[in-house]
C-alpha atoms as a PDB file:
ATOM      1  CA  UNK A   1       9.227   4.343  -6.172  1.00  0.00           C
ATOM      2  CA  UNK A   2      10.985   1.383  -4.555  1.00  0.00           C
ATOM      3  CA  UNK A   3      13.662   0.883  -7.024  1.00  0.00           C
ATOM      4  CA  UNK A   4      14.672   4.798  -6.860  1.00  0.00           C
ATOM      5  CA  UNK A   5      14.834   4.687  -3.601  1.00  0.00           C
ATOM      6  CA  UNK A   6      16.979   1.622  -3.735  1.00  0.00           C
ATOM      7  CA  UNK A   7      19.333   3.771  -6.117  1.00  0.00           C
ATOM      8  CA  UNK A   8      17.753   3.243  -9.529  1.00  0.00           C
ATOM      9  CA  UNK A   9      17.716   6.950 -11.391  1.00  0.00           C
ATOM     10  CA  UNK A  10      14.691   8.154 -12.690  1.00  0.00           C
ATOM     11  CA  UNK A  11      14.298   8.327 -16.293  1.00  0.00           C
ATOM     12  CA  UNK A  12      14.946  11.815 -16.740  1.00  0.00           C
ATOM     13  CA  UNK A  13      17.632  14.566 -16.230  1.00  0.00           C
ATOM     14  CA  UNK A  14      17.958  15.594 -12.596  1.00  0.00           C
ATOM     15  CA  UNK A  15      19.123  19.299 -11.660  1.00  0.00           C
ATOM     16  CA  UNK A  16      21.730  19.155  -8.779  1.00  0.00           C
ATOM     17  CA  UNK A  17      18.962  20.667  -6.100  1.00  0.00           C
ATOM     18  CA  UNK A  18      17.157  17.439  -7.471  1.00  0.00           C
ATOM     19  CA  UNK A  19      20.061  14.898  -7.293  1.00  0.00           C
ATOM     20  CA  UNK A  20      20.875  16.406  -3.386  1.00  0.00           C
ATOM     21  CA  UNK A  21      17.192  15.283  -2.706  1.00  0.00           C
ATOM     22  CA  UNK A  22      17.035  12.927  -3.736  1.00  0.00           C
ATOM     23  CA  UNK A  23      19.968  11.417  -1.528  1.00  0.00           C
ATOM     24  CA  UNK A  24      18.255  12.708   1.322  1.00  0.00           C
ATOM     25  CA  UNK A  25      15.023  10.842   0.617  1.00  0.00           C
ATOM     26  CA  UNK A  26      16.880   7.547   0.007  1.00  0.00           C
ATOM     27  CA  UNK A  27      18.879   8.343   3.414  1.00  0.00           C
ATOM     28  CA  UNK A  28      15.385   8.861   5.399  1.00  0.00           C
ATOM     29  CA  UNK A  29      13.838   5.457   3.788  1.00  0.00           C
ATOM     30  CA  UNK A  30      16.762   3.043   4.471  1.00  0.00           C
ATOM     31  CA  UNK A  31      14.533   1.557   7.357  1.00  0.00           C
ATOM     32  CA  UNK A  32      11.346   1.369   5.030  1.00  0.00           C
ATOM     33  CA  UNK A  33      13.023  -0.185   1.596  1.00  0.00           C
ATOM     34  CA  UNK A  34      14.517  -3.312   1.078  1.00  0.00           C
ATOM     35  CA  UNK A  35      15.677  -5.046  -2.252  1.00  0.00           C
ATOM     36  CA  UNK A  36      14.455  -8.730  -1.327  1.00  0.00           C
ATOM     37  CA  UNK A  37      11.302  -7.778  -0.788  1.00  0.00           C
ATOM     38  CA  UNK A  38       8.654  -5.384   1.466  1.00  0.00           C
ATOM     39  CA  UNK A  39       9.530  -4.651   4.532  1.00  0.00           C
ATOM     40  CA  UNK A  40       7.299  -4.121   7.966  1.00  0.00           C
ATOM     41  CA  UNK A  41       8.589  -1.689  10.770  1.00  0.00           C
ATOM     42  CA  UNK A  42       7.254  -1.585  14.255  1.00  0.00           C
ATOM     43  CA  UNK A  43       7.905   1.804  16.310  1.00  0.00           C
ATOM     44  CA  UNK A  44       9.157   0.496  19.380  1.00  0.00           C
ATOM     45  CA  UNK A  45       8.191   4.044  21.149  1.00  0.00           C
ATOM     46  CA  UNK A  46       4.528   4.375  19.289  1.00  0.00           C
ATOM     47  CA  UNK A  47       3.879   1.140  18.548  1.00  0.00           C
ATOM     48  CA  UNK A  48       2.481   1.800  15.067  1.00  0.00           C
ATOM     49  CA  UNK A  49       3.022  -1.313  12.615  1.00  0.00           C
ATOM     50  CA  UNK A  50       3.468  -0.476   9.470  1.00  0.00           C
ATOM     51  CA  UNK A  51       3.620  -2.456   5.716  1.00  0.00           C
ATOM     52  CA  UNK A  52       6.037  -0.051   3.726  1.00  0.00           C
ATOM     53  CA  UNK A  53       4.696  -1.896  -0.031  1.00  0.00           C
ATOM     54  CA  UNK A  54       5.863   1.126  -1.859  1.00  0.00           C
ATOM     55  CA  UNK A  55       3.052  -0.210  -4.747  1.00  0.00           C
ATOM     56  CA  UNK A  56       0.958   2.776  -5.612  1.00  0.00           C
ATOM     57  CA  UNK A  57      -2.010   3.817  -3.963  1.00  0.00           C
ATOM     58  CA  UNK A  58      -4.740   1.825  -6.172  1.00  0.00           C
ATOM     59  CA  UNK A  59      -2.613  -1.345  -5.196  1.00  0.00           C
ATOM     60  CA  UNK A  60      -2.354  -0.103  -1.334  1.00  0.00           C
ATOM     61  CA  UNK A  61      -6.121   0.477  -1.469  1.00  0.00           C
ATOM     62  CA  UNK A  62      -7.055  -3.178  -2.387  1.00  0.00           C
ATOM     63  CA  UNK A  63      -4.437  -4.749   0.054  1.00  0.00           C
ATOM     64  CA  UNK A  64      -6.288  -2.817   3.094  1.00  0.00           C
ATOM     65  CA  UNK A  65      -9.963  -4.164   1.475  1.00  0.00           C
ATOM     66  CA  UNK A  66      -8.180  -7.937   0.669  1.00  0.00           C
ATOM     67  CA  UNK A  67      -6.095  -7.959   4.832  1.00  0.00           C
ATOM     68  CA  UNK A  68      -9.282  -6.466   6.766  1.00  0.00           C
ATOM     69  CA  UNK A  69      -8.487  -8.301   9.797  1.00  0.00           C
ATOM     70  CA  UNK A  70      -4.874  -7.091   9.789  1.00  0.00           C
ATOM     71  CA  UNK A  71      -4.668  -3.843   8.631  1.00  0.00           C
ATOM     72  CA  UNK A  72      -6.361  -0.678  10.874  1.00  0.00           C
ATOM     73  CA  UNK A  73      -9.742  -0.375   9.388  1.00  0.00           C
ATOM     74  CA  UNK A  74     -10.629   3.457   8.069  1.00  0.00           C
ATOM     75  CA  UNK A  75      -7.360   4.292   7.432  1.00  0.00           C
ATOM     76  CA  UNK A  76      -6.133   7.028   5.129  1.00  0.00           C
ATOM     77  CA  UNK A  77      -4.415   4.891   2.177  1.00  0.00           C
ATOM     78  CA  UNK A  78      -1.630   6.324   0.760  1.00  0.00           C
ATOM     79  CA  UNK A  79       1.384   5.163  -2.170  1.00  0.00           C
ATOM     80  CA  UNK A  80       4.060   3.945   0.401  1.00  0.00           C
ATOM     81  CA  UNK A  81       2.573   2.238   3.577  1.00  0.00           C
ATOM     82  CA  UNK A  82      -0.346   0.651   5.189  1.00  0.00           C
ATOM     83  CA  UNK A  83      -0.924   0.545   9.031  1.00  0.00           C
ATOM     84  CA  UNK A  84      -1.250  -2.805  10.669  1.00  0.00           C
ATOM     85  CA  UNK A  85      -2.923  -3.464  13.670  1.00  0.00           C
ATOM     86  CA  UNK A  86      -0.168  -2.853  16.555  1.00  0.00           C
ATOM     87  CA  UNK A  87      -0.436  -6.231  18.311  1.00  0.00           C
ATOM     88  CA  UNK A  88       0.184  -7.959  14.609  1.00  0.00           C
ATOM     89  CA  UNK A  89       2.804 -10.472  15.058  1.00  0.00           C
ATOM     90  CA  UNK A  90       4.646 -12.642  12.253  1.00  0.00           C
ATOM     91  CA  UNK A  91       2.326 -15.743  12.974  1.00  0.00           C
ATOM     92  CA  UNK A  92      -0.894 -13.321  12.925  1.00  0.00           C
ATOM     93  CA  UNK A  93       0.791 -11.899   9.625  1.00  0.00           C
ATOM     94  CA  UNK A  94       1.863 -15.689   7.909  1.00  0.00           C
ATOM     95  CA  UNK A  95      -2.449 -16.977   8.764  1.00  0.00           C
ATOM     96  CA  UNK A  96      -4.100 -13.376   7.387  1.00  0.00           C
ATOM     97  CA  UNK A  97      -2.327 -13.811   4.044  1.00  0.00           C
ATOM     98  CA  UNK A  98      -1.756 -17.285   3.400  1.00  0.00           C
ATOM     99  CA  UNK A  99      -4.260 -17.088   0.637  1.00  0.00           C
ATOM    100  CA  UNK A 100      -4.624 -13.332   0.248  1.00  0.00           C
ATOM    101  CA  UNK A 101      -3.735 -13.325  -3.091  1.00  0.00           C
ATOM    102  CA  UNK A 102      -6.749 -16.150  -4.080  1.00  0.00           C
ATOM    103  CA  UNK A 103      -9.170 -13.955  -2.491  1.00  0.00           C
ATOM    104  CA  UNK A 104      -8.134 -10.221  -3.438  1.00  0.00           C
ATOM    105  CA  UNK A 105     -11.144  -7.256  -2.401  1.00  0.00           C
ATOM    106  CA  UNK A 106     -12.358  -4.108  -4.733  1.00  0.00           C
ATOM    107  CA  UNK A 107     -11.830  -1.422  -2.154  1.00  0.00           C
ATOM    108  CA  UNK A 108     -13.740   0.444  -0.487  1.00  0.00           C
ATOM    109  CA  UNK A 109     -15.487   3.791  -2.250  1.00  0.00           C
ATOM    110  CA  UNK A 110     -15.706   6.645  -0.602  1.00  0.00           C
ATOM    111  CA  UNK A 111     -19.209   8.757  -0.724  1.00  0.00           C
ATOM    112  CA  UNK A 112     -17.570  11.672  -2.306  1.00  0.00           C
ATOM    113  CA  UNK A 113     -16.295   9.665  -4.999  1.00  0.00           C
ATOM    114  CA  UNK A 114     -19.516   8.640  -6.365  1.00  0.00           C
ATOM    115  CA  UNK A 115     -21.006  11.937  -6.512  1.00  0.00           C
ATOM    116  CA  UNK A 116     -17.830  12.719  -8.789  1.00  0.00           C
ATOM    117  CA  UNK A 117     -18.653   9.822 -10.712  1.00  0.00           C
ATOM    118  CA  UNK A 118     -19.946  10.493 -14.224  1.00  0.00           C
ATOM    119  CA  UNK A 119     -23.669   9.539 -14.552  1.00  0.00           C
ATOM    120  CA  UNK A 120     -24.338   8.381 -11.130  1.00  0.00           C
ATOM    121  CA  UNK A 121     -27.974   9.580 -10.769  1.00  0.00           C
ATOM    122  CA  UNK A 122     -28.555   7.125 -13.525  1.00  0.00           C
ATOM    123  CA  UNK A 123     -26.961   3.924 -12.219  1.00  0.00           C
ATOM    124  CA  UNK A 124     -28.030   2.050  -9.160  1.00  0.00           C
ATOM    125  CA  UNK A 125     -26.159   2.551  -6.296  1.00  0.00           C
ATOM    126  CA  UNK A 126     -24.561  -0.863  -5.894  1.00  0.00           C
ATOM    127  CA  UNK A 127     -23.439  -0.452  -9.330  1.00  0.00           C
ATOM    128  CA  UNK A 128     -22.030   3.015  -9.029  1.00  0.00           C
ATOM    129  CA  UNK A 129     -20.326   1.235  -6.038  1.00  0.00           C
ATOM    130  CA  UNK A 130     -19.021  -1.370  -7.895  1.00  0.00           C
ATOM    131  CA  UNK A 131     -17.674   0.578 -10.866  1.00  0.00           C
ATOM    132  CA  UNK A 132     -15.598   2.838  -8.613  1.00  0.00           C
ATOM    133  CA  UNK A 133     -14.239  -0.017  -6.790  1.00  0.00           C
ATOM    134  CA  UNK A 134     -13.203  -2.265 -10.041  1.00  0.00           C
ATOM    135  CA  UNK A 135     -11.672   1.413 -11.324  1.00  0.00           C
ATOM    136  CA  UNK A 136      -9.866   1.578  -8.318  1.00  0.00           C
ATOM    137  CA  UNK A 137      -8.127  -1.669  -7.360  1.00  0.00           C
ATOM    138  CA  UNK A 138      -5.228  -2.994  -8.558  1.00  0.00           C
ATOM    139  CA  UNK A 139      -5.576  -6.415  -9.119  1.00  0.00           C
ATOM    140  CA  UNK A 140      -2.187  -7.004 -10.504  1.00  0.00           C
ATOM    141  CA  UNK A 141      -0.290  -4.750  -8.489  1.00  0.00           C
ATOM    142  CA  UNK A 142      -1.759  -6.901  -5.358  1.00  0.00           C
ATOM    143  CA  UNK A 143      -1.164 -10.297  -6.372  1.00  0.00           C
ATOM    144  CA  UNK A 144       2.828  -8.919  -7.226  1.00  0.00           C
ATOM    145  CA  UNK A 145       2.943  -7.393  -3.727  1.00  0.00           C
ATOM    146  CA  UNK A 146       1.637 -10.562  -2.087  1.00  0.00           C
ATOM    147  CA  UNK A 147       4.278 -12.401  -3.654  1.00  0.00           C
ATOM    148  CA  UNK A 148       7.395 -10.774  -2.293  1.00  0.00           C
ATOM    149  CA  UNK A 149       8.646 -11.667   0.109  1.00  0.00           C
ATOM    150  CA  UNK A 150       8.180  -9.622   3.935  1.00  0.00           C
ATOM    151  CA  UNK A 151      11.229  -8.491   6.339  1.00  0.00           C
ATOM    152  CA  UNK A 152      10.355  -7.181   9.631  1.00  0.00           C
ATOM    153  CA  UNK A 153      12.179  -4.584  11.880  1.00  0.00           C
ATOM    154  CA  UNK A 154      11.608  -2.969  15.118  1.00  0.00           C
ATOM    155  CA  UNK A 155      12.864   0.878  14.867  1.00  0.00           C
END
C-alpha cells in the first residue's frame, strides 16, 4: 500500500477512472506516507495521534498488543494507522519501543472470532485463544515496521 501510494503502479492494468483515483488517493495521503520511513501525525485541532504504518492489518494488530502503553487500548485496528495516546510525545515514543521488537505480543482475539473458529467446542479455551492469536499476528511484518525509521508531523 505504501509504495503505491508513494507512486509505485500496481501490478496490473489500470482503466483511466482507475488511474484518476488513484492520483487522488496519493494527493489525500501526502501527510500520512513517507519514503524514509513511517510517519506519525498529530491533529493539531483534535488532537488524535496517529502511527500511519501502512503494514496490513495482521501486522497493525500485533503492534497495538506489542505498544499497550502507547497505543489507545480497544481500538478498532485497521491496514493503514494505529491511534496513539494524544499526550504521546517523541521521548514517550523512543522508551515504549526501544525493545519492542524483542518482545512482540499475539493480539488480542475477539469473542466472535472464536465461535467462528473451526472446532472450538473441542479445544480449551486458552488454546482456542492462542491459536487465533498466533493465526493472526504478524510477526515479521512487526519486527520490519519497528525497524523503520519514524517522522513526526503536526497537521
Amino acid at each position: 500500500m505504501r509504495a503505491v501510494l508513494l507512486g509505485a503502479d500496481p501490478p496490473v492494468r489500470l482503466s483511466r477512472r482507475a488511474v484518476e483515483r488513484l492520483a487522488v488517493i496519493r494527493e489525500d495521503a501526502v501527510d500520512s506516507v513517507h519514503p524514509g520511513g513511517t510517519v506519525i501525525t498529530r491533529d493539531s485541532l483534535t488532537d488524535d495521534v496517529r502511527w500511519w504504518t501502512w503494514a496490513g492489518f495482521r501486522a497493525n494488530a500485533t503492534l497495538a498488543a506489542t505498544l499497550d502503553g502507547i497505543v489507545v487500548s480497544g481500538q478498532r485496528i485497521d491496514e493503514a494507522s494505529i491511534r496513539l495516546r494524544s499526550d504521546l510525545t517523541p521521548e514517550m515514543w523512543k522508551a515504549g519501543t526501544a525493545d519492542a521488537a524483542d518482545r512482540l505480543c499475539l493480539p488480542d482475539v475477539d469473542e466472535k472470532a472464536l465461535h467462528g473458529l473451526k472446532f472450538s467446542v473441542a479445544l480449551p479455551g486458552r488454546l482456542a485463544v492462542a491459536t487465533l492469536a498466533a493465526r493472526l499476528a504478524d510477526l515479521d511484518g512487526t519486527a520490519a515496521v519497528l525497524g523503520e525509521s519514524v517522522r513526526w508531523s503536526i497537521l
